[in-house]
PDB file of N, CA and C in Angstrom:
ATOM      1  N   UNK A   1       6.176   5.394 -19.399  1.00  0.00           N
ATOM      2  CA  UNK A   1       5.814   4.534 -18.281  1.00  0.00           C
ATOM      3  C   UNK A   1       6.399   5.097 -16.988  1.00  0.00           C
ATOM      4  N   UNK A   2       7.792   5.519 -17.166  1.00  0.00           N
ATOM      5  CA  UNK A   2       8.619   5.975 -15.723  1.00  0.00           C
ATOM      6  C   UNK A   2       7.788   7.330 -15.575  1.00  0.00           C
ATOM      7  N   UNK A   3       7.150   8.158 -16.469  1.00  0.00           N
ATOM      8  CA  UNK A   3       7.243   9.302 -16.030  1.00  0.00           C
ATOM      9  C   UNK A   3       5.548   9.632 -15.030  1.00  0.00           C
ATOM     10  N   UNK A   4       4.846   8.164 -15.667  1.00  0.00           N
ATOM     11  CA  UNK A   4       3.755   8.532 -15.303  1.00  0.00           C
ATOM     12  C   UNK A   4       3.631   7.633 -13.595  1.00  0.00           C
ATOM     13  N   UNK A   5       4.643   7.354 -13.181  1.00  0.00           N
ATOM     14  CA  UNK A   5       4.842   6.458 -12.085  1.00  0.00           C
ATOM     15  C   UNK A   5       5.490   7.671 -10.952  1.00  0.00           C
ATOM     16  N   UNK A   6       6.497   8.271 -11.606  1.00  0.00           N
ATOM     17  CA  UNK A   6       6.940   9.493 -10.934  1.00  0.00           C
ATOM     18  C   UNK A   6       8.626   8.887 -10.536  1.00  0.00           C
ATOM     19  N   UNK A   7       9.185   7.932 -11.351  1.00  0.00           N
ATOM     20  CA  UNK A   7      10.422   7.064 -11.393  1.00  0.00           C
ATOM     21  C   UNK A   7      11.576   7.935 -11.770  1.00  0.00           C
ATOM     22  N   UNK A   8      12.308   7.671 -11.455  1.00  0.00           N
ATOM     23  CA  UNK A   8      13.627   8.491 -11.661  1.00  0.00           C
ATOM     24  C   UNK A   8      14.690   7.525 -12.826  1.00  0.00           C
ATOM     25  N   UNK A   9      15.498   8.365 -13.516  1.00  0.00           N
ATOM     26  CA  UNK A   9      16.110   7.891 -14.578  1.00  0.00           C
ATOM     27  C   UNK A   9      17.125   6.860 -13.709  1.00  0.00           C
ATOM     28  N   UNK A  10      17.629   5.913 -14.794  1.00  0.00           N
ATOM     29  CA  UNK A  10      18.892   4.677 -13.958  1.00  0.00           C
ATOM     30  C   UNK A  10      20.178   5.254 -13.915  1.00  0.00           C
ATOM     31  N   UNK A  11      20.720   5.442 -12.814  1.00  0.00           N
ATOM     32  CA  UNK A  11      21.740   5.612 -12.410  1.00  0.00           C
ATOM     33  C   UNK A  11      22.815   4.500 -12.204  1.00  0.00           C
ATOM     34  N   UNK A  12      22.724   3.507 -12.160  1.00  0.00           N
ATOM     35  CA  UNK A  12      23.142   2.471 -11.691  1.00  0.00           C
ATOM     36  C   UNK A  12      24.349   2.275 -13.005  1.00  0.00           C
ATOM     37  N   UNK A  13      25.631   1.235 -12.657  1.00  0.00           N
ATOM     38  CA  UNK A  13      26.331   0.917 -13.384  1.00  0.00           C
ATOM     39  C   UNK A  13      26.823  -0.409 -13.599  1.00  0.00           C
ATOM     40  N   UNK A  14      26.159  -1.287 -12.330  1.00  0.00           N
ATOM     41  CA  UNK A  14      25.887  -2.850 -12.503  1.00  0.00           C
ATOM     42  C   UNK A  14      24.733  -3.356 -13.189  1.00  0.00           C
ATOM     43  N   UNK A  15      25.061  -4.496 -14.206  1.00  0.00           N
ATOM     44  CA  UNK A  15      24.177  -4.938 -14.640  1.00  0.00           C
ATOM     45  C   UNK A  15      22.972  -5.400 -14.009  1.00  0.00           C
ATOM     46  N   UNK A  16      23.401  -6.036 -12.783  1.00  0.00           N
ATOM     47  CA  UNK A  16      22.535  -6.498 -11.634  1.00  0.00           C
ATOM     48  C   UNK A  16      21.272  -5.917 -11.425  1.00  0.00           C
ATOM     49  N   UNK A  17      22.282  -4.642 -10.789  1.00  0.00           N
ATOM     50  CA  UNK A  17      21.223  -3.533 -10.585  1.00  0.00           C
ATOM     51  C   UNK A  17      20.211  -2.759 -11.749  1.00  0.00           C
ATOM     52  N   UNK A  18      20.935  -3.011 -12.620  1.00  0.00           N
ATOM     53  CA  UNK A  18      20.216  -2.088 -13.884  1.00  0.00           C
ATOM     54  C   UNK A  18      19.257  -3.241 -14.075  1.00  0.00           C
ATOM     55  N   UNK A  19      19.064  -4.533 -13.853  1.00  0.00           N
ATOM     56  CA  UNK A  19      17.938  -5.352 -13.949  1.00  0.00           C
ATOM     57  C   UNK A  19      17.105  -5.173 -12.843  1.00  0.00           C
ATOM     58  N   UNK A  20      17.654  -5.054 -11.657  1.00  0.00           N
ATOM     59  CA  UNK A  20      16.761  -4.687 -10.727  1.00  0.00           C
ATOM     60  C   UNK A  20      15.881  -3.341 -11.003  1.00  0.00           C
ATOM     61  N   UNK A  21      16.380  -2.929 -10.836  1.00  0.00           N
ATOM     62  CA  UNK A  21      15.471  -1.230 -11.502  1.00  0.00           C
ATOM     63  C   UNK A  21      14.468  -1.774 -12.604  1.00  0.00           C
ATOM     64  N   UNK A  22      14.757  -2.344 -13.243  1.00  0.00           N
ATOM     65  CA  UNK A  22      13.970  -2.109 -14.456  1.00  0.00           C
ATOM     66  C   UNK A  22      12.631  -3.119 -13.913  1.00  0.00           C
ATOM     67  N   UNK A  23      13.018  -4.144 -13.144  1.00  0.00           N
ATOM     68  CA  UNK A  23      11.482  -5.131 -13.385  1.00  0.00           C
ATOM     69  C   UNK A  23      11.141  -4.353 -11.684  1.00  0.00           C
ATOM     70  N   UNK A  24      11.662  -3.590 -10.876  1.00  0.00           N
ATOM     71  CA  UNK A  24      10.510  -3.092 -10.573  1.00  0.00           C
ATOM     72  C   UNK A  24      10.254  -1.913 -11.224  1.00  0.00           C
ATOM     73  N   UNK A  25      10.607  -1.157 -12.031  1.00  0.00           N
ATOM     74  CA  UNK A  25       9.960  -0.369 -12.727  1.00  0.00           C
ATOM     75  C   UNK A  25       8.633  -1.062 -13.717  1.00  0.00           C
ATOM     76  N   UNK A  26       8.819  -2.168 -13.632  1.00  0.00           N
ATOM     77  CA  UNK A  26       7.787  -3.343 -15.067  1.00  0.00           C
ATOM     78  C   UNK A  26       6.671  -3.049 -13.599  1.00  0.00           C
ATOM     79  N   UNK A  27       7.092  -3.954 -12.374  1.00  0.00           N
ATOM     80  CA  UNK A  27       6.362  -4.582 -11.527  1.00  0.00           C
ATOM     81  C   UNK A  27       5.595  -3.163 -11.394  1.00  0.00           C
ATOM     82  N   UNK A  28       5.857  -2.308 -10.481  1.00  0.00           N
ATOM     83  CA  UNK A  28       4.993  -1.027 -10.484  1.00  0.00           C
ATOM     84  C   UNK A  28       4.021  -0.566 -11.398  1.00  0.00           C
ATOM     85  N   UNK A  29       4.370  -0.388 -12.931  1.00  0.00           N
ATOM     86  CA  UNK A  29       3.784  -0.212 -13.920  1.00  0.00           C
ATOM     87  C   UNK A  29       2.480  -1.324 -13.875  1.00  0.00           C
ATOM     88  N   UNK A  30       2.951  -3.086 -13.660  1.00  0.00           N
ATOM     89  CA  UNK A  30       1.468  -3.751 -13.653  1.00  0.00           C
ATOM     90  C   UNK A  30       0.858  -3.327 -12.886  1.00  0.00           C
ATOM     91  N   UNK A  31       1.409  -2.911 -11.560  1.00  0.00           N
ATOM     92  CA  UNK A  31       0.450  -2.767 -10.181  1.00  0.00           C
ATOM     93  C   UNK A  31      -0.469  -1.547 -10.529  1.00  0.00           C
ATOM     94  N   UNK A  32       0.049  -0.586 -11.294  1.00  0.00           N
ATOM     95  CA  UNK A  32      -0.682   0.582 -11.401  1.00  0.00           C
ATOM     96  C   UNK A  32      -1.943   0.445 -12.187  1.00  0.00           C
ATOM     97  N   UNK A  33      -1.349  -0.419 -13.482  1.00  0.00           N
ATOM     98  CA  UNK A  33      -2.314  -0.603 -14.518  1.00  0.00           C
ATOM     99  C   UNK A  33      -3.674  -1.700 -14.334  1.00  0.00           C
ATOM    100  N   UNK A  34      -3.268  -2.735 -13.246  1.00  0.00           N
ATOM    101  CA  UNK A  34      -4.042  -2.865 -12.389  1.00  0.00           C
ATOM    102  C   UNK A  34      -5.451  -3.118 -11.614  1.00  0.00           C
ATOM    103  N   UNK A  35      -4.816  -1.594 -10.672  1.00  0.00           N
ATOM    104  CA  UNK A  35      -5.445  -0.879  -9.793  1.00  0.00           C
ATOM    105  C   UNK A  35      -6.363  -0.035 -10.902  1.00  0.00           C
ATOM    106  N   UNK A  36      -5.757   0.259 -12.095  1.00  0.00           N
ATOM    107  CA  UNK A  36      -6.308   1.604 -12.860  1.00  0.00           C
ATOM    108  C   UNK A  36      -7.600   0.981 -13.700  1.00  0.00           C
ATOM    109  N   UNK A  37      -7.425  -0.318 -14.155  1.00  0.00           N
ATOM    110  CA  UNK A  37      -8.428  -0.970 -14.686  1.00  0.00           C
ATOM    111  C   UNK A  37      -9.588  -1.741 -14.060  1.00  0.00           C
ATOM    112  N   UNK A  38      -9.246  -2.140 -12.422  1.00  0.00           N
ATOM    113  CA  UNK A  38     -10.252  -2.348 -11.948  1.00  0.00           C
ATOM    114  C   UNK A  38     -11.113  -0.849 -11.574  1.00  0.00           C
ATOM    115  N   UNK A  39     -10.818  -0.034 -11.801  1.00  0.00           N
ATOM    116  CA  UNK A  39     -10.798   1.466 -11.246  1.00  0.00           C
ATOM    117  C   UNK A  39     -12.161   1.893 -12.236  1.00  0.00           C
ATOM    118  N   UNK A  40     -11.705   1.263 -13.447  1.00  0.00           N
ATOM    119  CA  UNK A  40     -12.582   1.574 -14.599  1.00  0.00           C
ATOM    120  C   UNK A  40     -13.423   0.943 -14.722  1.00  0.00           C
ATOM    121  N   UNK A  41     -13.943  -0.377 -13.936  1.00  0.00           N
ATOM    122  CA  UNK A  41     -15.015  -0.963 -14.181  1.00  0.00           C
ATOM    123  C   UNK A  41     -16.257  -0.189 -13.308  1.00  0.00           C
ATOM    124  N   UNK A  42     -15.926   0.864 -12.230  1.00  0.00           N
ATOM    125  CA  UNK A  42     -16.910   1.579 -11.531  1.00  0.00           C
ATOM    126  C   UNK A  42     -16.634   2.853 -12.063  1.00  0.00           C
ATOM    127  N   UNK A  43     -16.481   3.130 -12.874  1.00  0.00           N
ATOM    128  CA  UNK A  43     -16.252   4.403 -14.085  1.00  0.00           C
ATOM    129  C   UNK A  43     -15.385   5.368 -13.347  1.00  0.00           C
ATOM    130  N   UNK A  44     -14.259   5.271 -12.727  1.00  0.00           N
ATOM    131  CA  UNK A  44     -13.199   6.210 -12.206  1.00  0.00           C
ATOM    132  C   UNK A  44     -11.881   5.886 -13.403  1.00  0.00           C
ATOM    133  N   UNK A  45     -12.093   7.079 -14.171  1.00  0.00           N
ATOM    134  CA  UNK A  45     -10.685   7.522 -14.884  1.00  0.00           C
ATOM    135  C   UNK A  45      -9.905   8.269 -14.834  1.00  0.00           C
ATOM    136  N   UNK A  46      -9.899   8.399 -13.908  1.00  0.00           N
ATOM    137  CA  UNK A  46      -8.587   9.462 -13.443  1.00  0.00           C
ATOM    138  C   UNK A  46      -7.520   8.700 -13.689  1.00  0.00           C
ATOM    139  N   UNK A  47      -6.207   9.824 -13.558  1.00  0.00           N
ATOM    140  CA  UNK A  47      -4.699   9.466 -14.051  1.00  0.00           C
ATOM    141  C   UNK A  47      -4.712   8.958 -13.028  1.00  0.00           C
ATOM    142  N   UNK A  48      -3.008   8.288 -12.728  1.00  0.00           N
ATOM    143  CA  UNK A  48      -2.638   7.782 -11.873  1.00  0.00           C
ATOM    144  C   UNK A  48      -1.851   8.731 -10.940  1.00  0.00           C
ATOM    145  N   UNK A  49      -1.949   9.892 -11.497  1.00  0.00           N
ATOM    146  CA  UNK A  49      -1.063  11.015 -11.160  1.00  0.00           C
ATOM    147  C   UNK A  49      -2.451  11.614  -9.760  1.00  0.00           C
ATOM    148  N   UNK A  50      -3.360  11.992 -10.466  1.00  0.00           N
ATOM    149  CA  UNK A  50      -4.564  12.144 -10.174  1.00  0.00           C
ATOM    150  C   UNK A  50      -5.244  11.166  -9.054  1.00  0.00           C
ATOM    151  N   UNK A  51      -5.312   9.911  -9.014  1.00  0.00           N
ATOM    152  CA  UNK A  51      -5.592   8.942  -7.987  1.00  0.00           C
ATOM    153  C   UNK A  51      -4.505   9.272  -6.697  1.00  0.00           C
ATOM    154  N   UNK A  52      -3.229   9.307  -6.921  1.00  0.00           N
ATOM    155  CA  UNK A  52      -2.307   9.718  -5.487  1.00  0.00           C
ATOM    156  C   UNK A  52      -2.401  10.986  -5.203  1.00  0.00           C
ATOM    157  N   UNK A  53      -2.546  12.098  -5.740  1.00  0.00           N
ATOM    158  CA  UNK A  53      -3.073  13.016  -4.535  1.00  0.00           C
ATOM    159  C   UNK A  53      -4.610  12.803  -4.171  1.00  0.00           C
ATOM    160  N   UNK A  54      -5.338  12.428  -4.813  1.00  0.00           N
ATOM    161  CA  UNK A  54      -6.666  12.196  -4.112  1.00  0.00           C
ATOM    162  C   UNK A  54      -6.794  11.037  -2.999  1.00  0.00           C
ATOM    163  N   UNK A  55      -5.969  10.095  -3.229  1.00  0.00           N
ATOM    164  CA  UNK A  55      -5.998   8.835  -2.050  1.00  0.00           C
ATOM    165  C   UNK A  55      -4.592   9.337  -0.814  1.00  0.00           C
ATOM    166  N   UNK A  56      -4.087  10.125  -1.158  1.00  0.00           N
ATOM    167  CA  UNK A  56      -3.069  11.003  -0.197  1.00  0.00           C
ATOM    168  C   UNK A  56      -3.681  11.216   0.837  1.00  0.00           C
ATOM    169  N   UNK A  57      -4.830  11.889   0.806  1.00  0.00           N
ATOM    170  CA  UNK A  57      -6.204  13.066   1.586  1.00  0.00           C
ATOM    171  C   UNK A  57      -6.318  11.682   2.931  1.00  0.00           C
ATOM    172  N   UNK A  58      -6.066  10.406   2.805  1.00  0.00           N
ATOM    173  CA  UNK A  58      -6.596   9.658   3.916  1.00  0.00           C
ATOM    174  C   UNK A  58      -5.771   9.271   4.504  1.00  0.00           C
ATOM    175  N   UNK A  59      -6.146   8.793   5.676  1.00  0.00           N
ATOM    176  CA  UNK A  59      -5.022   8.709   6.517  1.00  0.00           C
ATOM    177  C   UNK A  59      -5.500   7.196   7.442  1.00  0.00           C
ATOM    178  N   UNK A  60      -5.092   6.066   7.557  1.00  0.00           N
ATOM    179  CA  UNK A  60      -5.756   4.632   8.368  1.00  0.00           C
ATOM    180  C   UNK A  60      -4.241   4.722   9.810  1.00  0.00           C
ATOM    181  N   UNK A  61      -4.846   4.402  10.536  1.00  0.00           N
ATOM    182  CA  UNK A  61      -4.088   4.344  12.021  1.00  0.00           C
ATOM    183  C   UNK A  61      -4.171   2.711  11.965  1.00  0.00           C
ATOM    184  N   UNK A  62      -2.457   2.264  12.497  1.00  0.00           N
ATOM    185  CA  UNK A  62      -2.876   0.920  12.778  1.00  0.00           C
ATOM    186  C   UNK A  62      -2.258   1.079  14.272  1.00  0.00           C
ATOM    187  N   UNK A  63      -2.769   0.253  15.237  1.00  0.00           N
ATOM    188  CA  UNK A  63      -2.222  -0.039  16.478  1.00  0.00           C
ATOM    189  C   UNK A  63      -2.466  -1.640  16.498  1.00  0.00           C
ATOM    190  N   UNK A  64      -0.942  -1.589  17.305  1.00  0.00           N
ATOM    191  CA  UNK A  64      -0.491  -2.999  17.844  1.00  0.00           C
ATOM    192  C   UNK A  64      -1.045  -2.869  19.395  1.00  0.00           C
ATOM    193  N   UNK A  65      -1.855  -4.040  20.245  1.00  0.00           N
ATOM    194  CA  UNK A  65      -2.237  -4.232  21.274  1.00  0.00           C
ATOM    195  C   UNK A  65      -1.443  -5.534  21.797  1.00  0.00           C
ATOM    196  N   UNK A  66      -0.629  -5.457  22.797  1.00  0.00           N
ATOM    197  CA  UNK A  66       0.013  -6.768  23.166  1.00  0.00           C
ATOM    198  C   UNK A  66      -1.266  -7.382  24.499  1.00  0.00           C
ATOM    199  N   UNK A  67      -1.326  -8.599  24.093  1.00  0.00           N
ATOM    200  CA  UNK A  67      -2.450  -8.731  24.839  1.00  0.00           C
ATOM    201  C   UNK A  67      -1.681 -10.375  26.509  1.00  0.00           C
ATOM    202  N   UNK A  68      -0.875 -11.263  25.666  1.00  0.00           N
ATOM    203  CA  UNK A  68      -0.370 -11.833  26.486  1.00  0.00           C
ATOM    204  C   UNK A  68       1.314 -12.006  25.697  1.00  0.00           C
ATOM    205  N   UNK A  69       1.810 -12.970  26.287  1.00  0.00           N
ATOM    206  CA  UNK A  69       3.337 -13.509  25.545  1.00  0.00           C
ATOM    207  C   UNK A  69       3.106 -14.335  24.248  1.00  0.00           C
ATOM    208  N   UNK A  70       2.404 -14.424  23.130  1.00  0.00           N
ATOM    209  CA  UNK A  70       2.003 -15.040  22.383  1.00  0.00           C
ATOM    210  C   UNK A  70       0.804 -14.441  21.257  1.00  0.00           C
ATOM    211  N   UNK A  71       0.005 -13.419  21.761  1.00  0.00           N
ATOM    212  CA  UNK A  71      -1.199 -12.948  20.805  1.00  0.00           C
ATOM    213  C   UNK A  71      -1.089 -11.396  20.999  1.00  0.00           C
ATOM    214  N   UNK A  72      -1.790 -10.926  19.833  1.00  0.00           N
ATOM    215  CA  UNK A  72      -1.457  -9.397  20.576  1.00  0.00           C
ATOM    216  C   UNK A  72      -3.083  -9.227  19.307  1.00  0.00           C
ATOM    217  N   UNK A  73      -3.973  -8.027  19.390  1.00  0.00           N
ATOM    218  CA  UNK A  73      -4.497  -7.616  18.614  1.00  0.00           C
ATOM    219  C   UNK A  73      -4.175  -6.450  17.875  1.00  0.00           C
ATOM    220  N   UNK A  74      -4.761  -6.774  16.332  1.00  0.00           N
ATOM    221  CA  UNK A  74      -4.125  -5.518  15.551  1.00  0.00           C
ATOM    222  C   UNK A  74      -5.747  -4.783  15.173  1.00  0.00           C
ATOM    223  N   UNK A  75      -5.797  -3.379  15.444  1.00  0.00           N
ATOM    224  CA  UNK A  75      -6.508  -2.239  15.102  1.00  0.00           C
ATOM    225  C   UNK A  75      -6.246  -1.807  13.912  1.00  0.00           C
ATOM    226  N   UNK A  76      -7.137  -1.645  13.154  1.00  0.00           N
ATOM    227  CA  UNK A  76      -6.940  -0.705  11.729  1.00  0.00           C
ATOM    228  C   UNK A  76      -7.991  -0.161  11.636  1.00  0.00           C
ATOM    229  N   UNK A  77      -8.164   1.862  11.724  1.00  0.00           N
ATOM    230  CA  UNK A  77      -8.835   2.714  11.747  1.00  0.00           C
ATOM    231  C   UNK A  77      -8.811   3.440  10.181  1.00  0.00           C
ATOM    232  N   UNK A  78      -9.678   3.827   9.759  1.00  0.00           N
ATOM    233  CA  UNK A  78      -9.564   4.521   8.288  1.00  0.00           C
ATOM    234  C   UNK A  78     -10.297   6.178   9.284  1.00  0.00           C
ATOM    235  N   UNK A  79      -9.964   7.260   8.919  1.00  0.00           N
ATOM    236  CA  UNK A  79     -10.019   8.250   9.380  1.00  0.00           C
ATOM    237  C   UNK A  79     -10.064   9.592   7.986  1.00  0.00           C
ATOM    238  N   UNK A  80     -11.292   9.833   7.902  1.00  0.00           N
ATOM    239  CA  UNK A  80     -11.557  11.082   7.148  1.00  0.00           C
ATOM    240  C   UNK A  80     -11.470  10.343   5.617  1.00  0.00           C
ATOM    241  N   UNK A  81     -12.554   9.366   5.675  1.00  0.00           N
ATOM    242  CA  UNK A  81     -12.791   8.793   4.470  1.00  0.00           C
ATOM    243  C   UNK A  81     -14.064   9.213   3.639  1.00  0.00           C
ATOM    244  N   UNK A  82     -13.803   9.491   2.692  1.00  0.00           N
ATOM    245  CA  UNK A  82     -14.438  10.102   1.592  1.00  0.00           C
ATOM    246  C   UNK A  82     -15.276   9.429   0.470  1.00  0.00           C
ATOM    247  N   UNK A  83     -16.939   9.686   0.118  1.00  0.00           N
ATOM    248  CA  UNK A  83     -17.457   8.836  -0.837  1.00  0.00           C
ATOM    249  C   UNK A  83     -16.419   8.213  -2.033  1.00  0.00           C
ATOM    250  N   UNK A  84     -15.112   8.773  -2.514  1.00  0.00           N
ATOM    251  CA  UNK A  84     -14.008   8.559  -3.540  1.00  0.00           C
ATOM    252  C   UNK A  84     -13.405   7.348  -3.005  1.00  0.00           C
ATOM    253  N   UNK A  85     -12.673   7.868  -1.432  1.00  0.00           N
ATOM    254  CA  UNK A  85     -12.056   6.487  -1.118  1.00  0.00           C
ATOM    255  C   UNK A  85     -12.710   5.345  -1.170  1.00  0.00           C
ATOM    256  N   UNK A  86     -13.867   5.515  -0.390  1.00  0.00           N
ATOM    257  CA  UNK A  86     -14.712   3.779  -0.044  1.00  0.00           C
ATOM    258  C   UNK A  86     -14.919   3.269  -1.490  1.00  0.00           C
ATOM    259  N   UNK A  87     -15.537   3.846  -2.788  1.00  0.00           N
ATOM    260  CA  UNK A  87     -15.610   3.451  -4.103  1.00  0.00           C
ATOM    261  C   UNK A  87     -14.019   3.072  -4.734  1.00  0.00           C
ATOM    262  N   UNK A  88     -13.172   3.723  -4.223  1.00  0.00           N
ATOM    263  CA  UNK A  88     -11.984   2.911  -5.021  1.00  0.00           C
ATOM    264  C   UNK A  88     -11.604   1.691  -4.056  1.00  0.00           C
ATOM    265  N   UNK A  89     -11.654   1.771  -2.663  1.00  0.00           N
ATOM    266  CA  UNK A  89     -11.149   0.746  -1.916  1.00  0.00           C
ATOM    267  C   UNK A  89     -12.292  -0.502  -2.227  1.00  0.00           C
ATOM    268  N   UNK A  90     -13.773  -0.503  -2.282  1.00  0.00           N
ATOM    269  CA  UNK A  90     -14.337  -1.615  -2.970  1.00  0.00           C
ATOM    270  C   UNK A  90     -14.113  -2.119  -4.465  1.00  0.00           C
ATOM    271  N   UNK A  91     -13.209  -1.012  -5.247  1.00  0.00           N
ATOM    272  CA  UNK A  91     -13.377  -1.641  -6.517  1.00  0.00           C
ATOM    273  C   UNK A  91     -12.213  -2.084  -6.608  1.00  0.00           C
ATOM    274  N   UNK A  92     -10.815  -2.221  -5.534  1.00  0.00           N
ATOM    275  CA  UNK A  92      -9.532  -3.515  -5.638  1.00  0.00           C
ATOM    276  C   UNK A  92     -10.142  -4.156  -4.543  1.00  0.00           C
ATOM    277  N   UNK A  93     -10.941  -4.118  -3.918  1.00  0.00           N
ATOM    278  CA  UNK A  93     -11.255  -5.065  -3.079  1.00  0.00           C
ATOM    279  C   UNK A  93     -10.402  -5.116  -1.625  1.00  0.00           C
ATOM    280  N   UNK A  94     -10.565  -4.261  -1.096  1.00  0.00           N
ATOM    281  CA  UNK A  94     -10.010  -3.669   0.416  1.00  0.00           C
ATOM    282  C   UNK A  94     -11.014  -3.422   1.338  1.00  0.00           C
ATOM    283  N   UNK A  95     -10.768  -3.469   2.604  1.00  0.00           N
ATOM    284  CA  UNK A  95     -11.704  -3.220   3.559  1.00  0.00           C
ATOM    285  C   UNK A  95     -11.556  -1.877   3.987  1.00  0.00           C
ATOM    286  N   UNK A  96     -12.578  -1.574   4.213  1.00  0.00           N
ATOM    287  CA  UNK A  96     -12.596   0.080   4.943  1.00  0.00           C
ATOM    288  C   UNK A  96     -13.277  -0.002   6.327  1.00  0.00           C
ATOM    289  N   UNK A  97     -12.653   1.232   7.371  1.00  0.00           N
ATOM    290  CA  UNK A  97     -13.323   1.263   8.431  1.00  0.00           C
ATOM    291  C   UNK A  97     -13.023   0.658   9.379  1.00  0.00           C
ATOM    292  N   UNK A  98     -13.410   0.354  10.456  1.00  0.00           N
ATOM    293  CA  UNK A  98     -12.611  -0.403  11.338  1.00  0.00           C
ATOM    294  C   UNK A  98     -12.267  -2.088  11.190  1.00  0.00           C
ATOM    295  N   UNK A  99     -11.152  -2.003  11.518  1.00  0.00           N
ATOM    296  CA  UNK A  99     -10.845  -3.606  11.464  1.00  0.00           C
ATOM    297  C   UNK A  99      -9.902  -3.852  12.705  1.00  0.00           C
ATOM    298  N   UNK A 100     -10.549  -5.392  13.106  1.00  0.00           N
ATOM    299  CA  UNK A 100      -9.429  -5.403  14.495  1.00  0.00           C
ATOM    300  C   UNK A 100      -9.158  -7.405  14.216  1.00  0.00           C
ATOM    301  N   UNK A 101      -8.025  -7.565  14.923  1.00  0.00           N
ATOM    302  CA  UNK A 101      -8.157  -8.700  14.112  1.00  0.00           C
ATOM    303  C   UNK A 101      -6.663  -9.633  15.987  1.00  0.00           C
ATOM    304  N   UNK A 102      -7.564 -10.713  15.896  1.00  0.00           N
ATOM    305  CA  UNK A 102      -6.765 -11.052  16.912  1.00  0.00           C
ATOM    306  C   UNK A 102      -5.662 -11.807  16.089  1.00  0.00           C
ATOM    307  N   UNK A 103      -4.085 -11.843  16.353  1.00  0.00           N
ATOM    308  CA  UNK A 103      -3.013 -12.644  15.877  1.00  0.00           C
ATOM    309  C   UNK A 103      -2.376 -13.094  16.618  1.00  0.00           C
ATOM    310  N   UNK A 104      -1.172 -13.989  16.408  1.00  0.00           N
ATOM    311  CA  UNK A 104       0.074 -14.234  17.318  1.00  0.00           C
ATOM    312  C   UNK A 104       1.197 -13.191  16.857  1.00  0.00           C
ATOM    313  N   UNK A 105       1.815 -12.880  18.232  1.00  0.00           N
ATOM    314  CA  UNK A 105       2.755 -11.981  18.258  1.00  0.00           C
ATOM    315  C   UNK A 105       3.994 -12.518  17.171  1.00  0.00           C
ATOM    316  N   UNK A 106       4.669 -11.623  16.748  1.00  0.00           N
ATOM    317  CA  UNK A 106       6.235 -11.918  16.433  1.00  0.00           C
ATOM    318  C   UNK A 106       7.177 -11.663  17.455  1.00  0.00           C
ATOM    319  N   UNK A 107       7.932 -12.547  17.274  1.00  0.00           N
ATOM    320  CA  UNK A 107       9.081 -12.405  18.303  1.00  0.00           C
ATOM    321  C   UNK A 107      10.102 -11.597  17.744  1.00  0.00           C
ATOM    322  N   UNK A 108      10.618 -10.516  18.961  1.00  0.00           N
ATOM    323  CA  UNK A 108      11.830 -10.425  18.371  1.00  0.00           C
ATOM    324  C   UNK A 108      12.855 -10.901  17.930  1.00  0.00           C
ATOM    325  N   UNK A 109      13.816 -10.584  16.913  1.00  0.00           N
ATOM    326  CA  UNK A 109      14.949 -11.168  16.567  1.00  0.00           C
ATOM    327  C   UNK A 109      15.970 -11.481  17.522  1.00  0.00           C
ATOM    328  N   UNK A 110      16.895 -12.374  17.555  1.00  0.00           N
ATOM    329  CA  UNK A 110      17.413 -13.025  19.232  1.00  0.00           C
ATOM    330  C   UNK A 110      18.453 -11.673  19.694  1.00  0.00           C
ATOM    331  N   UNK A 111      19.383 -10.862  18.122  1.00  0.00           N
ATOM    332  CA  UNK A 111      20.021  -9.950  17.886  1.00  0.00           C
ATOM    333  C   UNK A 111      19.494  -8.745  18.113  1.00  0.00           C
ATOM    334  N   UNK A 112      18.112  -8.729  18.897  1.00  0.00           N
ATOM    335  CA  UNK A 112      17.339  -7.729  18.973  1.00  0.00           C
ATOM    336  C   UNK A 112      17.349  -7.214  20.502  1.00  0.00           C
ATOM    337  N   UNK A 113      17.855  -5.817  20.658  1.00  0.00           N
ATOM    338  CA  UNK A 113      18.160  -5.329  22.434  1.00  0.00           C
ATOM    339  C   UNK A 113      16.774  -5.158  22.302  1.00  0.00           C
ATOM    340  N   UNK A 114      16.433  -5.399  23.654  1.00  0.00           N
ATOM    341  CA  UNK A 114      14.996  -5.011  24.473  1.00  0.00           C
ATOM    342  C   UNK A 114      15.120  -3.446  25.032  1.00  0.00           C
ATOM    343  N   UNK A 115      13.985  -2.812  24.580  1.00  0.00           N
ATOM    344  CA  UNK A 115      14.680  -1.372  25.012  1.00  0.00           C
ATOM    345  C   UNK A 115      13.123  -0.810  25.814  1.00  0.00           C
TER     346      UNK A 115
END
């Protein structure tokens, strides 16, 4: 399971931690298995090894637009997308391509210098 995730052996010497490691090592493993089985209902079987350098190849730009003291719009560009990507991004159910989306801003934290 760790090896096909690309996980590194436990180092850790708290129990704590050695539980932490492990359920996200579980959690990752569902996420993969997944992604890998909705993957298979549009007949893509590739490894999982195999799916990250091929979904590597893309690259999505997001920009933040501050628009007043309260809303700002968010941009999301997909850039050098490939018949592979758009078929795996419809088969978990993701949007491709441009997306712009009006929100309310976050404020900074009060501990936060203005720079």
């Amino acid at each position: 399971m760790k090896s096909d995730l690309g996980l590194r052996p436990i180092y850790h010497s708290r129990d704590l931690r050695i539980e932490a490691h492990l359920f996200l090592s579980i959690l990752a493993f569902h996420a993969a298995h997944l992604i890998r089985s909705r993957l298979r209902t549009v007949d893509i079987h590739s490894s999982w090894g195999t799916l990250k350098v091929k979904l590597n190849q893309m690259h999505r730009v997001t920009t933040v637009l501050p628009q007043n003291a309260t809303h700002c719009t968010l941009l999301k560009k997909d850039q050098d997308l490939k018949s592979f990507h758009r078929k795996v991004f419809r088969a978990v159910g993701l949007k491709t391509g441009t997306y712009i989306r009006r929100m309310k801003a976050r404020r900074p934290s009060k501990g936060h210098a203005n720079m």
